[in-house]
Every structure is written in C-alpha cells, then in structure tokens.
PDB file of N, CA and C in Angstrom:
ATOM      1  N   UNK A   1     175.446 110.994 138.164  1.00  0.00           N
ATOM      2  CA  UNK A   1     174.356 110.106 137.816  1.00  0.00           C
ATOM      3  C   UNK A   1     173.459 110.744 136.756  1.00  0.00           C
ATOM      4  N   UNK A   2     173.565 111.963 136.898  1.00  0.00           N
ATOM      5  CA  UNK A   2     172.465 113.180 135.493  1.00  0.00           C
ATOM      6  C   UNK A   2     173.174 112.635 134.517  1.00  0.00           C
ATOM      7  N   UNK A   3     174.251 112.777 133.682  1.00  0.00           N
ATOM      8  CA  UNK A   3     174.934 112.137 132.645  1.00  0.00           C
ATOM      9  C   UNK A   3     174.292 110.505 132.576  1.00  0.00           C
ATOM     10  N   UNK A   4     174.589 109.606 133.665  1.00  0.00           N
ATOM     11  CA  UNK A   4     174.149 108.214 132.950  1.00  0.00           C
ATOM     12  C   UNK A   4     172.798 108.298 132.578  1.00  0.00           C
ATOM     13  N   UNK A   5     171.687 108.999 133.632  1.00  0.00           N
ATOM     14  CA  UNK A   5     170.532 108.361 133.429  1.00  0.00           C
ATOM     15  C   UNK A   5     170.028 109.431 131.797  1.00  0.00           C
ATOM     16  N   UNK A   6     170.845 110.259 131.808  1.00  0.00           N
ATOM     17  CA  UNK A   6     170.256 111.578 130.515  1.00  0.00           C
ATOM     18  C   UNK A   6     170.471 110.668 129.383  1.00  0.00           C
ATOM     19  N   UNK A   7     172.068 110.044 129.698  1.00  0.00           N
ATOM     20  CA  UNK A   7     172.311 109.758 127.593  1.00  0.00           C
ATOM     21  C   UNK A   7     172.300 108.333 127.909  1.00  0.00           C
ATOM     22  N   UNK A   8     172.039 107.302 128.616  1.00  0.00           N
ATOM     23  CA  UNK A   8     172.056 106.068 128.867  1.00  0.00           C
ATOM     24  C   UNK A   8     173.644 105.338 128.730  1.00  0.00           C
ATOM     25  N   UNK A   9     173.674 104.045 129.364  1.00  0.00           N
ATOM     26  CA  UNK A   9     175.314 103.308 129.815  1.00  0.00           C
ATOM     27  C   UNK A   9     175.884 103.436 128.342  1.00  0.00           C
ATOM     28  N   UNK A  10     175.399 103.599 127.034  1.00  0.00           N
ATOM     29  CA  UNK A  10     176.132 103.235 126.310  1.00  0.00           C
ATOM     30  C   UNK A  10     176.721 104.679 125.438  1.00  0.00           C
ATOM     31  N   UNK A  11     176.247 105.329 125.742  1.00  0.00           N
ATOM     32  CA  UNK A  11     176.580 107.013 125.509  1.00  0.00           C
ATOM     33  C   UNK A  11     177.004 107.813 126.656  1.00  0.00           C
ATOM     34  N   UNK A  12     177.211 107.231 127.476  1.00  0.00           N
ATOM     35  CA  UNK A  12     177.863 107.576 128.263  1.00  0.00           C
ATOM     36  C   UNK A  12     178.892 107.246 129.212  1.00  0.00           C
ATOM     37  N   UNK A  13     179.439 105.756 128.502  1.00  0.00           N
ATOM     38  CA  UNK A  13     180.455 105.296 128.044  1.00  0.00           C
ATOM     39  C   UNK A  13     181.178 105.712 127.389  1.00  0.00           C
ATOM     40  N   UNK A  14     180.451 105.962 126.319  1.00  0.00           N
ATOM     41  CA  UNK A  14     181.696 106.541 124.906  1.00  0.00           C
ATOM     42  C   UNK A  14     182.076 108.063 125.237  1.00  0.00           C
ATOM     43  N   UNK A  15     181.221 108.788 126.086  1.00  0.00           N
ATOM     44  CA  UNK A  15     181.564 110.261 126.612  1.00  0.00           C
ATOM     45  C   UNK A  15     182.695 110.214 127.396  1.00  0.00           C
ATOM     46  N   UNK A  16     182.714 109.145 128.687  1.00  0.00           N
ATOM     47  CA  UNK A  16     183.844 108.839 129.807  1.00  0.00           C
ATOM     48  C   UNK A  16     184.938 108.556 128.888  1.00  0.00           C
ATOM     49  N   UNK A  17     184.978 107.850 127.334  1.00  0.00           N
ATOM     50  CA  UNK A  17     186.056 107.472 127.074  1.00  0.00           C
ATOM     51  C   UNK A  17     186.709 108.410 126.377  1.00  0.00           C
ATOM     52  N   UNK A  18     186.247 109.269 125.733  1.00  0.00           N
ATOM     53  CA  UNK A  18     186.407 110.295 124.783  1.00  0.00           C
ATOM     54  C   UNK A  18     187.440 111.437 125.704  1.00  0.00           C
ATOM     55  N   UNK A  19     186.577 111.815 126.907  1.00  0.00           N
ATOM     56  CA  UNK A  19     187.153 112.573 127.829  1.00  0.00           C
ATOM     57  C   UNK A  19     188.572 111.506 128.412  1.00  0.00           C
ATOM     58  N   UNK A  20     188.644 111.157 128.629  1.00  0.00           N
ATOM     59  CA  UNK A  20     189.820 109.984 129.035  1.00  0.00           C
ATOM     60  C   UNK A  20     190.878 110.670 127.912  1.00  0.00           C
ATOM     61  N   UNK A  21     190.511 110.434 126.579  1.00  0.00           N
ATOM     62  CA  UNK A  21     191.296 110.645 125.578  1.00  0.00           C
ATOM     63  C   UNK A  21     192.229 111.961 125.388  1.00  0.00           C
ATOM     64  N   UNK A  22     191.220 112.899 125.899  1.00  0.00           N
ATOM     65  CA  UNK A  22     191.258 114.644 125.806  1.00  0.00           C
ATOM     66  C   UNK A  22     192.311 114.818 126.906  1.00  0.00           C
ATOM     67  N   UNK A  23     192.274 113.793 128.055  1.00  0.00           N
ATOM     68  CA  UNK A  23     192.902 114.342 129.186  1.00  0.00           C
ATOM     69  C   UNK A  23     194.339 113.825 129.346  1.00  0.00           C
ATOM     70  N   UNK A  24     194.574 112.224 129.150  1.00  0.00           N
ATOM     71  CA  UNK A  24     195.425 111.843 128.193  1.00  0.00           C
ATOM     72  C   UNK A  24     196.578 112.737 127.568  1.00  0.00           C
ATOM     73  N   UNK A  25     196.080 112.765 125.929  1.00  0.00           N
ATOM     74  CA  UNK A  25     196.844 113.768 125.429  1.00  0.00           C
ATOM     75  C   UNK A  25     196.637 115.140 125.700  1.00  0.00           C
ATOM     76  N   UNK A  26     196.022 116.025 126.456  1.00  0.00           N
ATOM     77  CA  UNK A  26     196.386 117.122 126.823  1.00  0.00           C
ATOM     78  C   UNK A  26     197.055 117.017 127.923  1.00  0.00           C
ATOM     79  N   UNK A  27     196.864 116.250 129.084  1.00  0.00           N
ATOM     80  CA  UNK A  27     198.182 116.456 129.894  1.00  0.00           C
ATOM     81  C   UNK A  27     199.261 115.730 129.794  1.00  0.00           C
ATOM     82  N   UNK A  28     199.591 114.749 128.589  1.00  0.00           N
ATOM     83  CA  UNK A  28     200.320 113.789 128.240  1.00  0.00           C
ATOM     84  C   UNK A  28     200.810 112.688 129.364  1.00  0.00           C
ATOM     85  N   UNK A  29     199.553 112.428 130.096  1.00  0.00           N
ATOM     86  CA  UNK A  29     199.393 111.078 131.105  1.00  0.00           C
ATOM     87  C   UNK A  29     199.906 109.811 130.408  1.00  0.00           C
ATOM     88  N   UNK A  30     200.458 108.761 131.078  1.00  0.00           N
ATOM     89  CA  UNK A  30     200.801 107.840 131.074  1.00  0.00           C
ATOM     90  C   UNK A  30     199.350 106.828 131.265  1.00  0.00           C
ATOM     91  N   UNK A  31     198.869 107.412 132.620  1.00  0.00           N
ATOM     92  CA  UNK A  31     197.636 106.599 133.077  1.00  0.00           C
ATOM     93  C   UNK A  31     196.878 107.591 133.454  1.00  0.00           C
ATOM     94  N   UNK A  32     195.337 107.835 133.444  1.00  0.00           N
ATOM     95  CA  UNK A  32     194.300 108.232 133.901  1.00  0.00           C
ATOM     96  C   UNK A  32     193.981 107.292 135.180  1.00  0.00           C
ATOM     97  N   UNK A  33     193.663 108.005 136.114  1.00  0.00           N
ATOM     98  CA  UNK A  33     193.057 107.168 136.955  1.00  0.00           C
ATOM     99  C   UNK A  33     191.557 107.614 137.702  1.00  0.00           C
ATOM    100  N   UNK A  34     190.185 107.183 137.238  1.00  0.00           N
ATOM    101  CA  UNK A  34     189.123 107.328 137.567  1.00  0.00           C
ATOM    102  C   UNK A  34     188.363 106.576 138.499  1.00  0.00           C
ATOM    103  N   UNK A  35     187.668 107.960 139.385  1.00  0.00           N
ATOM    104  CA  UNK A  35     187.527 107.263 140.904  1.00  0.00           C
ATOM    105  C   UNK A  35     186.359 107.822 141.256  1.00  0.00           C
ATOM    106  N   UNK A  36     185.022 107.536 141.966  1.00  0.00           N
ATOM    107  CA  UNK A  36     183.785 107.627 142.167  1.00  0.00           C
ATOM    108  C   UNK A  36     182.824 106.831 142.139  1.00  0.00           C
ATOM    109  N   UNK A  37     181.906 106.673 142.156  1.00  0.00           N
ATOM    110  CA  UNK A  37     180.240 105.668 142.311  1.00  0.00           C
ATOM    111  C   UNK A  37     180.218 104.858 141.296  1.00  0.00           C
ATOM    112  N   UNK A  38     180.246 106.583 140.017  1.00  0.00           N
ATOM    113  CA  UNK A  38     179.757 105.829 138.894  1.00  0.00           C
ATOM    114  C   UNK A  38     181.038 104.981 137.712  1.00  0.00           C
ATOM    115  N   UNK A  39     182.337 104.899 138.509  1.00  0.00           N
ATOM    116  CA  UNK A  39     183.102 103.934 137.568  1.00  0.00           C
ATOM    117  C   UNK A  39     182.877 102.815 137.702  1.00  0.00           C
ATOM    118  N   UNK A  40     182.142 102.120 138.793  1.00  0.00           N
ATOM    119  CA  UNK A  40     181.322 100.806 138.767  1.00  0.00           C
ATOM    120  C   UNK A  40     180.335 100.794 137.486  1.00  0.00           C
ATOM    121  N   UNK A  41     180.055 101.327 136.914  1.00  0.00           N
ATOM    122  CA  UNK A  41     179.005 101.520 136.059  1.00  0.00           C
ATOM    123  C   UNK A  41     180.002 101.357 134.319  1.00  0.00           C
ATOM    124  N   UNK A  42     180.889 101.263 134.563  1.00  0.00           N
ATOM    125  CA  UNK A  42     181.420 100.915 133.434  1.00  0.00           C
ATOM    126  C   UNK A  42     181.782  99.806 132.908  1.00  0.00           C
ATOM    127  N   UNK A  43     181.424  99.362 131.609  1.00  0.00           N
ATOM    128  CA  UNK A  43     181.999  97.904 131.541  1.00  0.00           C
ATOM    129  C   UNK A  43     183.115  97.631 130.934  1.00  0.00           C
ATOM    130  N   UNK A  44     183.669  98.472 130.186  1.00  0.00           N
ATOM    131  CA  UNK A  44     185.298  98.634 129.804  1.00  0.00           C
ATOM    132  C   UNK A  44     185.368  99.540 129.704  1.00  0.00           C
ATOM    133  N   UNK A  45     186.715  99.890 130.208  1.00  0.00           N
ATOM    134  CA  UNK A  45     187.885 101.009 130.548  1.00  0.00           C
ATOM    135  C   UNK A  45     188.830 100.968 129.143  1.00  0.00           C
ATOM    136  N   UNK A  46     188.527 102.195 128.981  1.00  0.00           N
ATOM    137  CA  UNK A  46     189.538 102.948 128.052  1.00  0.00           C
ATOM    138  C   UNK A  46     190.952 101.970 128.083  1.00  0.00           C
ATOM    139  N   UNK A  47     192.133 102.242 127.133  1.00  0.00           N
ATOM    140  CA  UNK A  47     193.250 101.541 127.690  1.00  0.00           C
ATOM    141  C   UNK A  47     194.107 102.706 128.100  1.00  0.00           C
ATOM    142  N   UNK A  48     194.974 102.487 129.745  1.00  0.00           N
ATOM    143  CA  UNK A  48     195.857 103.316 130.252  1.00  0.00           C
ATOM    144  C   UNK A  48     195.213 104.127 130.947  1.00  0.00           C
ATOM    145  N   UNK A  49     193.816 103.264 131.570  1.00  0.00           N
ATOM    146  CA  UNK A  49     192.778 103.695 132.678  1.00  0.00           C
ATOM    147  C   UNK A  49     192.926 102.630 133.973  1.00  0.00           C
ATOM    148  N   UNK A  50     193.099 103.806 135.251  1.00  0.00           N
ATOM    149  CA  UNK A  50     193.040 102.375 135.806  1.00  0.00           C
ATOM    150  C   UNK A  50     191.740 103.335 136.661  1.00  0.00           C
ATOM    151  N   UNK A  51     190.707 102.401 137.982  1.00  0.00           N
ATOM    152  CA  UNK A  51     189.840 102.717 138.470  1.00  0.00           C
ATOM    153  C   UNK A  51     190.509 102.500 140.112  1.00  0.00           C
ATOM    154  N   UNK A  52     190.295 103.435 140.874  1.00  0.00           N
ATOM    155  CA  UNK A  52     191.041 103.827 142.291  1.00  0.00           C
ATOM    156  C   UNK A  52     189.595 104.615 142.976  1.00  0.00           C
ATOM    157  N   UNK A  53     190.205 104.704 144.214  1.00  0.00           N
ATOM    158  CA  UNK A  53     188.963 105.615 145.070  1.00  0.00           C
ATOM    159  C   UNK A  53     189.365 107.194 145.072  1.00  0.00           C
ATOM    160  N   UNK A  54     189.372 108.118 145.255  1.00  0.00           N
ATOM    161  CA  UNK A  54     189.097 108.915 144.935  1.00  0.00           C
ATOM    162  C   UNK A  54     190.594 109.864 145.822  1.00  0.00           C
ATOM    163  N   UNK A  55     190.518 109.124 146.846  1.00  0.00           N
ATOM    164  CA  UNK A  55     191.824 109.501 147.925  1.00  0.00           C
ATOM    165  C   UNK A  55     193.232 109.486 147.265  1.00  0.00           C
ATOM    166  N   UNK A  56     193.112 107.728 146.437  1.00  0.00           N
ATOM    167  CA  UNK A  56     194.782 107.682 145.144  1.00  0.00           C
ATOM    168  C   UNK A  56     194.647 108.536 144.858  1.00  0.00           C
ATOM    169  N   UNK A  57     193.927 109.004 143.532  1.00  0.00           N
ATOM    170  CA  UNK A  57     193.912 110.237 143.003  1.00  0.00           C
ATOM    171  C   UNK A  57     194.875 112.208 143.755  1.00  0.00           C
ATOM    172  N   UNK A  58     193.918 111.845 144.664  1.00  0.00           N
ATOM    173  CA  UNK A  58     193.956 113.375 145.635  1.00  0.00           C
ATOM    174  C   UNK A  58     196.056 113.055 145.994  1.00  0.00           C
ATOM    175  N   UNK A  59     196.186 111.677 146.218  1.00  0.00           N
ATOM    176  CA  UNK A  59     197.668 111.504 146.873  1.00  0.00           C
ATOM    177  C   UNK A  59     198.053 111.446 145.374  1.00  0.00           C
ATOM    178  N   UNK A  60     198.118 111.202 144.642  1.00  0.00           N
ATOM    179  CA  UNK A  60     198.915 110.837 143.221  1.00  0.00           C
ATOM    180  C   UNK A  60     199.364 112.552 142.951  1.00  0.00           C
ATOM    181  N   UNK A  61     197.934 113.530 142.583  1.00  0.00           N
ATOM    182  CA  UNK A  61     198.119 114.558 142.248  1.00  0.00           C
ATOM    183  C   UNK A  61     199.229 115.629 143.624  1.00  0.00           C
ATOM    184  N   UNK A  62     199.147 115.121 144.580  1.00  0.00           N
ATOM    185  CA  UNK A  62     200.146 115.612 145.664  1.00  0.00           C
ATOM    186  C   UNK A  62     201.033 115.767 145.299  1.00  0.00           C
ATOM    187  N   UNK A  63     201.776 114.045 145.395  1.00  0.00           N
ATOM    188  CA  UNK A  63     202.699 113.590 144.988  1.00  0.00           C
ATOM    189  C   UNK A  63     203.125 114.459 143.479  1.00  0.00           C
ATOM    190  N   UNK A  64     202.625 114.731 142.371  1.00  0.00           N
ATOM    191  CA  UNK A  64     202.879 115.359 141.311  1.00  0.00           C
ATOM    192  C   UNK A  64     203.609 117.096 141.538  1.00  0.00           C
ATOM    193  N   UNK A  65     202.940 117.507 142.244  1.00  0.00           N
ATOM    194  CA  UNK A  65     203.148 118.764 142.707  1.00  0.00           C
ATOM    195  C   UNK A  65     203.926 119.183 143.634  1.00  0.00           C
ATOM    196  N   UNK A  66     205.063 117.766 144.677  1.00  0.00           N
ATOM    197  CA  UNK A  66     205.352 118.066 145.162  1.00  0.00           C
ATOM    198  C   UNK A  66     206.597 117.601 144.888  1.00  0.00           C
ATOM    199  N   UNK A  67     206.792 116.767 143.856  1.00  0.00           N
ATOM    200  CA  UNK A  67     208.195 116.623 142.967  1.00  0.00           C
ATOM    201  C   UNK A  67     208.206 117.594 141.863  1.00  0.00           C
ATOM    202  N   UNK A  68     206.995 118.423 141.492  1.00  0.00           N
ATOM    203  CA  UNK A  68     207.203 119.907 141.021  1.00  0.00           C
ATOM    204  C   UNK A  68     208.304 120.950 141.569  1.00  0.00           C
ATOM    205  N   UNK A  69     207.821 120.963 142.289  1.00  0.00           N
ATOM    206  CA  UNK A  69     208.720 121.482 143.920  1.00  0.00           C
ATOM    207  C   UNK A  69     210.209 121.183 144.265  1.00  0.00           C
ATOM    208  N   UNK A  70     210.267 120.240 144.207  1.00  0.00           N
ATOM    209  CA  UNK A  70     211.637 119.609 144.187  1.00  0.00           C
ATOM    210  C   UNK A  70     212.710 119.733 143.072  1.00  0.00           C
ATOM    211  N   UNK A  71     211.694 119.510 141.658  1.00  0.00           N
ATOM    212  CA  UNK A  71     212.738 119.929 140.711  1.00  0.00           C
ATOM    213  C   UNK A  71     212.919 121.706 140.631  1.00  0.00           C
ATOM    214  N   UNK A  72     212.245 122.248 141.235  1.00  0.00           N
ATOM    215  CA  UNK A  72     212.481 123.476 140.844  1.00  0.00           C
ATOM    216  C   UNK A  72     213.647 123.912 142.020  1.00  0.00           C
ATOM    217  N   UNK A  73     213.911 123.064 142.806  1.00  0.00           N
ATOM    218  CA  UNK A  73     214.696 123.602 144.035  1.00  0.00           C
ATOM    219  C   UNK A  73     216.088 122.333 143.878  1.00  0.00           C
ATOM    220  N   UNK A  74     216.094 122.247 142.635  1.00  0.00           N
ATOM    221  CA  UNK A  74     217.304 120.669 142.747  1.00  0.00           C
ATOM    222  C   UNK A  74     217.272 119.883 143.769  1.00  0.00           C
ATOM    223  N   UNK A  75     216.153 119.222 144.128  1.00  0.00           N
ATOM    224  CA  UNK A  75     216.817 118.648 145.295  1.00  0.00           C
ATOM    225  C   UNK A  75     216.026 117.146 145.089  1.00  0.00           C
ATOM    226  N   UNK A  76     215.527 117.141 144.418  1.00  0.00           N
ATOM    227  CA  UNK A  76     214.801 115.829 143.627  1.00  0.00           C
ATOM    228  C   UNK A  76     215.705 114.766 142.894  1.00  0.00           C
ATOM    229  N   UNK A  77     215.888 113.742 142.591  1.00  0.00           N
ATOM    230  CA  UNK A  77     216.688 112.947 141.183  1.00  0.00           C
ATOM    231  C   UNK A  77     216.113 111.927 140.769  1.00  0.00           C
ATOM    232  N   UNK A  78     215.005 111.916 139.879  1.00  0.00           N
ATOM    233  CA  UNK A  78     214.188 111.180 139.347  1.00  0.00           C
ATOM    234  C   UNK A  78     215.364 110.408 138.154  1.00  0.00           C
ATOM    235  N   UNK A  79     214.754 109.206 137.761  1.00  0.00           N
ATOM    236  CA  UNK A  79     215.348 108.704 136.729  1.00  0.00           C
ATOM    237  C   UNK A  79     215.155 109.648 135.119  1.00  0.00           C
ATOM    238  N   UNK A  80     214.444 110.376 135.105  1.00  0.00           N
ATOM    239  CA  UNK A  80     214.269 111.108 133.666  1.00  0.00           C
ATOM    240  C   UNK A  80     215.110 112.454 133.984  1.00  0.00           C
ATOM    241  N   UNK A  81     215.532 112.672 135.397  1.00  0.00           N
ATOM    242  CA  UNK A  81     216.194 113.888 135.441  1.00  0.00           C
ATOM    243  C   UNK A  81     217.765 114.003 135.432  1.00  0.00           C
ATOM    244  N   UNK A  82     218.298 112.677 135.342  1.00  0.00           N
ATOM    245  CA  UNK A  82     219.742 112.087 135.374  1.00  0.00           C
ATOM    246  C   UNK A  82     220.281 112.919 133.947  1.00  0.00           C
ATOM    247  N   UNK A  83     219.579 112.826 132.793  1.00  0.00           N
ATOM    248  CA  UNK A  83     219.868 112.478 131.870  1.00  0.00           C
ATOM    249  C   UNK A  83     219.963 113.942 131.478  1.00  0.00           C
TER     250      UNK A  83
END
C-alpha cells in the first residue's frame, strides 16, 4: 500500500507493469500471475497477466520445481520433452 499511496494509481500502475515486463523476459514466463490486496487496485493488466490469490501462485511455483525434479531423474514426459 506504501507504493500506491507514495506515487499514486497511475504511477504505480505503470511500475506493476514495467516489473511484469522485467519478470516476463527474465524468466521467460508465458504468464505472470499476480496475487494480493492490492491487484484489485488495478485497472488494466499488463498482457499475459493473469490475477489469482496468492495460494495458485505458491502451488504453480511447486508444481515448477517439482517437474524440475522429475526431469532431472527421467521420470517426467512433458510434451516439450518428447522432442
């Protein structure tokens, strides 16, 4: 809430989206998914944002780390790993 009320909804909009961007192409995401109080507070979402509670997130990133796991032990067969 220090961020909205410091730079106001419309600068701090363009901050949420910017960071979206950074995270995006540095972890080369498909989708961002942002979850907390203040994503009610937004009035458009970046594109290849979706808004979830905070729990998706915590299970998504699981899920990521635990087909980490799997490919490192062959025992996984994703469709990108066929090939």
């Amino acid at each position: 809430m220090r961020g909205f009320v410091r730079l106001g909804r419309k600068k701090w909009t363009r901050h949420v989206h910017e960071v979206v961007d950074v995270l995006k192409g540095g972890l080369q995401a498909d989708y961002v998914v942002l979850g907390g109080g203040q994503t009610k507070k937004l009035k458009t979402l970046p594109p290849g944002v979706r808004i979830s509670d905070n729990i998706c997130a915590i299970r998504g990133g699981r899920r990521l780390w635990d087909a980490a796991e799997h490919r490192r032990r062959g025992s996984l067969v994703t469709g990108s790993d066929r090939f």
